[in-house]
N, C-alpha and C. Protein backbone atom coordinates (compact mmCIF):
# COMPACT_ATOMS: atom_id res chain seq x y z
N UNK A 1 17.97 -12.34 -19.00
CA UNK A 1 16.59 -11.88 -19.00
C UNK A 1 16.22 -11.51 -20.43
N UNK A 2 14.67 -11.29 -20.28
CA UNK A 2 14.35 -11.28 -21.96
C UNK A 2 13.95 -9.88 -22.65
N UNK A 3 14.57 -8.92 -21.85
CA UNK A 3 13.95 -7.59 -22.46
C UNK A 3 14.87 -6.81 -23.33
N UNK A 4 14.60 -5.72 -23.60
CA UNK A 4 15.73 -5.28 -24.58
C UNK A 4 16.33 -4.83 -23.87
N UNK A 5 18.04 -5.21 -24.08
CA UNK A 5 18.95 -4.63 -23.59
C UNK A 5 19.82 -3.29 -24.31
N UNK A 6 18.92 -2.95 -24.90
CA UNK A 6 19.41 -1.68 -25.29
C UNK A 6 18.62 -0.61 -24.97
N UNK A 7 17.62 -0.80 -24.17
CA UNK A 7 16.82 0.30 -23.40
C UNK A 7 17.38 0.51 -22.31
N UNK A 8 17.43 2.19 -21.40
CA UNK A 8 17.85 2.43 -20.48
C UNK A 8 17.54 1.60 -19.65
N UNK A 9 18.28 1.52 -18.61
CA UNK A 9 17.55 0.39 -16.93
C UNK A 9 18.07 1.27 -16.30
N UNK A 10 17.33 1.65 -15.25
CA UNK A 10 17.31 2.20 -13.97
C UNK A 10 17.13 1.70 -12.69
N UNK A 11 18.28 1.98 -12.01
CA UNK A 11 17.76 1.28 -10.33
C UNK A 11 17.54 2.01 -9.33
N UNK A 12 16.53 2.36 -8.55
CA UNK A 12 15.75 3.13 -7.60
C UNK A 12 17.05 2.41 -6.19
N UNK A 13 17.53 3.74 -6.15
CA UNK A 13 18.53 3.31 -4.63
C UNK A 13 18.06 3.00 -3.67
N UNK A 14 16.85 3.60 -3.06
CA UNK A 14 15.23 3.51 -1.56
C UNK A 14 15.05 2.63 -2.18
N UNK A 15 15.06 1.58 -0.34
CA UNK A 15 14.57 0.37 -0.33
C UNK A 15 13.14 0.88 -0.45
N UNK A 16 12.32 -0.52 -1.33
CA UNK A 16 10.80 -0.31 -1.26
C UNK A 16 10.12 -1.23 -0.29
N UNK A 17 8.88 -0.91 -0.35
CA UNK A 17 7.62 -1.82 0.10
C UNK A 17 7.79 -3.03 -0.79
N UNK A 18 8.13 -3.98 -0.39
CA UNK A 18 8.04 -5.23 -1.21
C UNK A 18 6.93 -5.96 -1.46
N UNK A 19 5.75 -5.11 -0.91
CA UNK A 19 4.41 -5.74 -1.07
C UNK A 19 3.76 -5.05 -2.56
N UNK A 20 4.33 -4.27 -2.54
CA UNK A 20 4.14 -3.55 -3.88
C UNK A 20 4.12 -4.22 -5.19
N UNK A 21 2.86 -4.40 -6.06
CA UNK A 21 2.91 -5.08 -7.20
C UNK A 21 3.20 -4.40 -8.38
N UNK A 22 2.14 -4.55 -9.82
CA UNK A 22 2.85 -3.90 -10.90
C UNK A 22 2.29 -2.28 -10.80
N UNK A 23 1.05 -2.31 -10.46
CA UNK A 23 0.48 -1.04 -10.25
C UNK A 23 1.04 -0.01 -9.27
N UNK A 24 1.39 -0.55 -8.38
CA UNK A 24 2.50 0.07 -7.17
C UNK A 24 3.51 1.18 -7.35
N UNK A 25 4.20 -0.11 -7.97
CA UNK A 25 5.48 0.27 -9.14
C UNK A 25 5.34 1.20 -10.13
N UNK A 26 3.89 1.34 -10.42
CA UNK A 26 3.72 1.66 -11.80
C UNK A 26 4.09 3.44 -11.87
N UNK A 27 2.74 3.59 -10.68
CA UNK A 27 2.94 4.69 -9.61
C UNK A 27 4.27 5.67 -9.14
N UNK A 28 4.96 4.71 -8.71
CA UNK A 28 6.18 4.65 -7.95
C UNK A 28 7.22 5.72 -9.16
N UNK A 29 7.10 4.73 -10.25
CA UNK A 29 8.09 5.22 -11.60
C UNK A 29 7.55 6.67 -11.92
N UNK A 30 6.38 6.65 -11.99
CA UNK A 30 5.64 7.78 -12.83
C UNK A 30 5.82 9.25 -11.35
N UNK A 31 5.56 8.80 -10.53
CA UNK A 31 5.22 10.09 -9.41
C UNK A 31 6.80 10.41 -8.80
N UNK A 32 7.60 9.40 -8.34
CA UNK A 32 8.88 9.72 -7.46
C UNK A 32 10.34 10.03 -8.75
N UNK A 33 10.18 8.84 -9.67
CA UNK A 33 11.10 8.66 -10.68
C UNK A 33 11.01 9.50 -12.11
N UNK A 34 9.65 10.47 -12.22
CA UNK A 34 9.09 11.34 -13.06
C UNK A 34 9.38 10.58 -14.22
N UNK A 35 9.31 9.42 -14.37
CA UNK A 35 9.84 8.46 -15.66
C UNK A 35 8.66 8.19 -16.69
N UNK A 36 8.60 7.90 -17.89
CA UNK A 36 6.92 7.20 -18.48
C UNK A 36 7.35 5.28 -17.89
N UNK A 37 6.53 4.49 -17.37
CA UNK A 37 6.83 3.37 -17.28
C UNK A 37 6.29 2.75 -18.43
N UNK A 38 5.52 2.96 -19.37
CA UNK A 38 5.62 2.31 -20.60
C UNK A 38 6.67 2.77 -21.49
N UNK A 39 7.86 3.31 -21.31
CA UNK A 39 8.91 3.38 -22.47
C UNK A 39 9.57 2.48 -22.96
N UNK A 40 9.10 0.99 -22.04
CA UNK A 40 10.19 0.34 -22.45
C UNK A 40 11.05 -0.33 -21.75
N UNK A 41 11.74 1.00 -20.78
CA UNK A 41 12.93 1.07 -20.08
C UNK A 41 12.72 -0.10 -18.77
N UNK A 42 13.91 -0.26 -18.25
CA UNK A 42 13.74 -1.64 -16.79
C UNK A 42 14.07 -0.58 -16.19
N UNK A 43 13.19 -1.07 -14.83
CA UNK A 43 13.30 0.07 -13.51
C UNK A 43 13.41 -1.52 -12.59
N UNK A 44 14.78 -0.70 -11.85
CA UNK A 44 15.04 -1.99 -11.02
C UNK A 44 14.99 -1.61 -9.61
N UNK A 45 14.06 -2.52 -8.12
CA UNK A 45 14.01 -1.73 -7.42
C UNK A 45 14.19 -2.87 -6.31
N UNK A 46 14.79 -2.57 -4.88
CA UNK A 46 15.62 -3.10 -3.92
C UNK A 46 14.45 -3.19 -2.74
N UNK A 47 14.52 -4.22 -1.74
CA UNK A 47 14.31 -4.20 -0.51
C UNK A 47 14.96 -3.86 0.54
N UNK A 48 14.79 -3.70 2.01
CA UNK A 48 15.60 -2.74 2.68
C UNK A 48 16.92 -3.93 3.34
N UNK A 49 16.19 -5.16 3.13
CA UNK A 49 17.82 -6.30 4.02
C UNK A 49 18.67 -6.23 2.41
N UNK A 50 18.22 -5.88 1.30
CA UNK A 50 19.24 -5.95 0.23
C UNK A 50 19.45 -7.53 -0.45
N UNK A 51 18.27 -8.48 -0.28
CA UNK A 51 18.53 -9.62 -0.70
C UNK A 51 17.36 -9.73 -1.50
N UNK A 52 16.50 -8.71 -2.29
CA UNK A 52 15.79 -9.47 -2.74
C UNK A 52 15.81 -8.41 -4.13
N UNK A 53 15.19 -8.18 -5.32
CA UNK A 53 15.33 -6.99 -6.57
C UNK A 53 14.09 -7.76 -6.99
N UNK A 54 13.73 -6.66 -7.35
CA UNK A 54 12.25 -6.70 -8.30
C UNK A 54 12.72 -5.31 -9.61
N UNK A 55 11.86 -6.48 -10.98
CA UNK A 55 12.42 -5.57 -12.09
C UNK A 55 10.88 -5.62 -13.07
N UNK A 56 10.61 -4.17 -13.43
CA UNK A 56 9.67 -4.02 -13.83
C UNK A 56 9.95 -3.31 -15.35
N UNK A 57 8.88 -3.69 -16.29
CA UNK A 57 9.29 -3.08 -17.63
C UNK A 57 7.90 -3.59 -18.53
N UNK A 58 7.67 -2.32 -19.34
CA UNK A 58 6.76 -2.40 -20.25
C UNK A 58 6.85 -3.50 -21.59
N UNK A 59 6.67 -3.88 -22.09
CA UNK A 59 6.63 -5.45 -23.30
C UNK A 59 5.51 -4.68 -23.80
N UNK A 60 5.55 -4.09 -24.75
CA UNK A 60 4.33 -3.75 -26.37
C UNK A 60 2.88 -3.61 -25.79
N UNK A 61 2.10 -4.61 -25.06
CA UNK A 61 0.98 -4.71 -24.54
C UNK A 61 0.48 -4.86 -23.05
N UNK A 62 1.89 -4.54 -22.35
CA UNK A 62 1.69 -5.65 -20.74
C UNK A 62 2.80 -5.09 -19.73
N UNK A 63 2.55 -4.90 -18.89
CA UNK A 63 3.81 -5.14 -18.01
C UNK A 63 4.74 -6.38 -17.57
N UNK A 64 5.64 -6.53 -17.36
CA UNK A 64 6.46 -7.97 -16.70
C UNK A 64 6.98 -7.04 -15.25
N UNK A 65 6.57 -8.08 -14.42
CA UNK A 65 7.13 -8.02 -12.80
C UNK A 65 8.14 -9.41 -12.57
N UNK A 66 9.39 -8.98 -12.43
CA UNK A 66 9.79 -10.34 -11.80
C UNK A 66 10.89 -10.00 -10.88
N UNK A 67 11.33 -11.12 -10.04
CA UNK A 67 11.82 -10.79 -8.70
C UNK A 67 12.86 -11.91 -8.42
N UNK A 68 13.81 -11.37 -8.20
CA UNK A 68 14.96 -12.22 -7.78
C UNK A 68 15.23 -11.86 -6.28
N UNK A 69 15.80 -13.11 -6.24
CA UNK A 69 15.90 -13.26 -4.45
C UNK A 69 17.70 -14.33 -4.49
N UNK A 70 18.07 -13.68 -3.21
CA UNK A 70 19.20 -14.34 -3.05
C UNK A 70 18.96 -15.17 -1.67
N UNK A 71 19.37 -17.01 -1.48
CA UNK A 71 19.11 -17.38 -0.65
C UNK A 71 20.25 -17.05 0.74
N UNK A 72 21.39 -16.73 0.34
CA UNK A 72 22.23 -16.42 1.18
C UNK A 72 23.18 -15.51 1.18
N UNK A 73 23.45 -14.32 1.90
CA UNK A 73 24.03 -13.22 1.89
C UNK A 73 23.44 -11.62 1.05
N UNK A 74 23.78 -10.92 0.28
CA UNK A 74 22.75 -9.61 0.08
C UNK A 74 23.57 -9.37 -1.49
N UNK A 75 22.60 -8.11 -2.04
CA UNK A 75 23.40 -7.52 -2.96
C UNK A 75 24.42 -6.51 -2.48
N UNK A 76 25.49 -7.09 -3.13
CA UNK A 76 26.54 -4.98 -3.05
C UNK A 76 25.64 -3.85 -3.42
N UNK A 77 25.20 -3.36 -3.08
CA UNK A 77 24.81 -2.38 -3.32
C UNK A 77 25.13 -0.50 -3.04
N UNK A 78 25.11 0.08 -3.18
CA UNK A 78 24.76 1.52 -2.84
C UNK A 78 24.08 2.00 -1.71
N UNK A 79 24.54 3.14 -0.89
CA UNK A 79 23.91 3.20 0.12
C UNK A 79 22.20 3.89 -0.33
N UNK A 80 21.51 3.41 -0.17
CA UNK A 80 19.87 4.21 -0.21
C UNK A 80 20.05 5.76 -0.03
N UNK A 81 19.64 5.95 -1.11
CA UNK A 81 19.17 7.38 -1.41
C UNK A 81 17.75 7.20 -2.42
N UNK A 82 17.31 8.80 -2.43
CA UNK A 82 15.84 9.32 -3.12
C UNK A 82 16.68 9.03 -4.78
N UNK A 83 17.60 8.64 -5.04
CA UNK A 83 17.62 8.79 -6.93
C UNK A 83 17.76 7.79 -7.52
N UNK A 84 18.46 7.38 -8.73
CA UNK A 84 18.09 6.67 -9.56
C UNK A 84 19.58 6.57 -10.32
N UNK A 85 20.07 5.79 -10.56
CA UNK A 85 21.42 5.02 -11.45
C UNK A 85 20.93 5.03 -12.69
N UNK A 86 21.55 5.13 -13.34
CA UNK A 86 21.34 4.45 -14.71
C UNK A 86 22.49 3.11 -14.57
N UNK A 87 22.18 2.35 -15.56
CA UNK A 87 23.17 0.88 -15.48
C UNK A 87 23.04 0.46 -16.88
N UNK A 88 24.28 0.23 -17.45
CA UNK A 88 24.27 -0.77 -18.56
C UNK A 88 24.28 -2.37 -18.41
N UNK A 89 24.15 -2.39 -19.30
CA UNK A 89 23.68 -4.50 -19.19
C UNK A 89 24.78 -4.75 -18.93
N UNK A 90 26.07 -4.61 -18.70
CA UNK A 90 27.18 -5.47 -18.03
C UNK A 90 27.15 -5.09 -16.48
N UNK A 91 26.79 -4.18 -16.02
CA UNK A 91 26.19 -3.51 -14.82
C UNK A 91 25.38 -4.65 -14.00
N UNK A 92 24.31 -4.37 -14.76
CA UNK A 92 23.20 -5.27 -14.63
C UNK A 92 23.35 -7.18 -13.61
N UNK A 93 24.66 -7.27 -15.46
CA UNK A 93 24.75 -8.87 -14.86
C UNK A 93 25.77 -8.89 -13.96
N UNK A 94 26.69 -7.94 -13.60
CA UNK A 94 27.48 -7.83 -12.21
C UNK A 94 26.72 -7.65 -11.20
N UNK A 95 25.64 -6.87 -11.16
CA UNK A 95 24.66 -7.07 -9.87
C UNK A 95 23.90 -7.83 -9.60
N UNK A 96 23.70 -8.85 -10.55
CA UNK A 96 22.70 -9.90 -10.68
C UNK A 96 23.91 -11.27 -9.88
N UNK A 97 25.24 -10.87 -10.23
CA UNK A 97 26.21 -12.14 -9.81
C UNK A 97 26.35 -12.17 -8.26
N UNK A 98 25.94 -11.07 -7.76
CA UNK A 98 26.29 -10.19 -6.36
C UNK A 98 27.72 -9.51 -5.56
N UNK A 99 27.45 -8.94 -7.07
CA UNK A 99 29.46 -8.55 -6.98
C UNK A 99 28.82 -6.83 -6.96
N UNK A 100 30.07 -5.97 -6.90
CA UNK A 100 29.89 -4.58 -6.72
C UNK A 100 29.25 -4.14 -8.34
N UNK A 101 28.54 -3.63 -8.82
CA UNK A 101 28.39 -3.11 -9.96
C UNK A 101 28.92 -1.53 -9.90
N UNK A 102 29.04 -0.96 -8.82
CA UNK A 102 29.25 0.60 -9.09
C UNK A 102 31.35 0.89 -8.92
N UNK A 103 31.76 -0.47 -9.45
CA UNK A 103 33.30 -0.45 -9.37
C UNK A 103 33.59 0.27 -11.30
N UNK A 104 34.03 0.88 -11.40
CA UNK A 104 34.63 1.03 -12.74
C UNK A 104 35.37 -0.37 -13.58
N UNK A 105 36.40 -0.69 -12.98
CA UNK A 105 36.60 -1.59 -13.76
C UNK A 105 36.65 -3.12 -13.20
N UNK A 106 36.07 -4.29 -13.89
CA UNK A 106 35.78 -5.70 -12.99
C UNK A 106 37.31 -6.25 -12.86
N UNK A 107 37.81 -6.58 -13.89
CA UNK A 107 38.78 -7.04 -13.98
C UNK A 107 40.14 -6.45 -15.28
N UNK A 108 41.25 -7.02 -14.73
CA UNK A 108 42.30 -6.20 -15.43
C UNK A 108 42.00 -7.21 -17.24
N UNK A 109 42.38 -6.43 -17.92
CA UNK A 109 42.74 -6.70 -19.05
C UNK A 109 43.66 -8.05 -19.30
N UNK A 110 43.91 -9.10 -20.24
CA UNK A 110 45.14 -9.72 -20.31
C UNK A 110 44.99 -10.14 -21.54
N UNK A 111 46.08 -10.13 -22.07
CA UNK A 111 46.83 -10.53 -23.48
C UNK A 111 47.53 -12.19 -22.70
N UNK A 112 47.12 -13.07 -23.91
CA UNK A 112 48.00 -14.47 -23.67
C UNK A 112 49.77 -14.74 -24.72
N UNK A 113 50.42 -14.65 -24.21
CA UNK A 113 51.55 -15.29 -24.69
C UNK A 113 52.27 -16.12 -24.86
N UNK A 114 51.80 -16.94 -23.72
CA UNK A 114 52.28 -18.14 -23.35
C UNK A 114 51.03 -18.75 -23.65
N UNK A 115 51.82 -20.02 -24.71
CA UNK A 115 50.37 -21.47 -24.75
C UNK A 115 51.28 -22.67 -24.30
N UNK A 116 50.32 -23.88 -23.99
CA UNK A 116 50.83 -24.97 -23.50
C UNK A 116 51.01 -25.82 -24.74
């Protein structure tokens, strides 16, 4: 994705209204998430079957809304609650793969010693 990845991202655990557009959202960030939604920051937010994410974020002049959808099976996710994750961009693209993001570590470490 094309935003800065060095701004916080946040993911809203409550499934939303998926009818909800940028103004919705906008709302949503500012009144439940006490957040500014022009900082910058990605606010990432879930439907209740868990197969679909919508990610919202301020760009200099504009908002961007965009929405990923999975055609088969759901995200790992977290059970729904009222708060808010923070996530770093390796986070991010583990939840985007539809793997667990809230595991500590993905995979073990390895050193090569053996070449062919």
């Amino acid at each position: 994705m094309f935003f800065g990845t060095n701004q916080p991202m946040w993911f809203y655990q409550n499934p939303i209204d998926f009818r909800k557009q940028i103004d919705g959202l906008v709302v949503l960030v500012a009144d439940k998430l006490e957040r500014n939604p022009t900082s910058g920051q990605l606010f990432i937010f879930r439907n209740r079957q868990a197969n679909k994410l919508k990610f919202l974020w301020w760009d200099n002049n504009g908002f961007w809304l965009c929405y990923r959808r999975i055609e088969k099976g759901r995200f790992k996710l977290p059970e729904p609650t009222d708060t808010t994750l923070s996530l770093c961009k390796e986070q991010l693209n583990v939840l985007l793969a539809g793997l667990d993001f809230t595991q500590q570590g993905y995979f073990d470490a390895m050193t090569a010693t053996y070449f062919y």
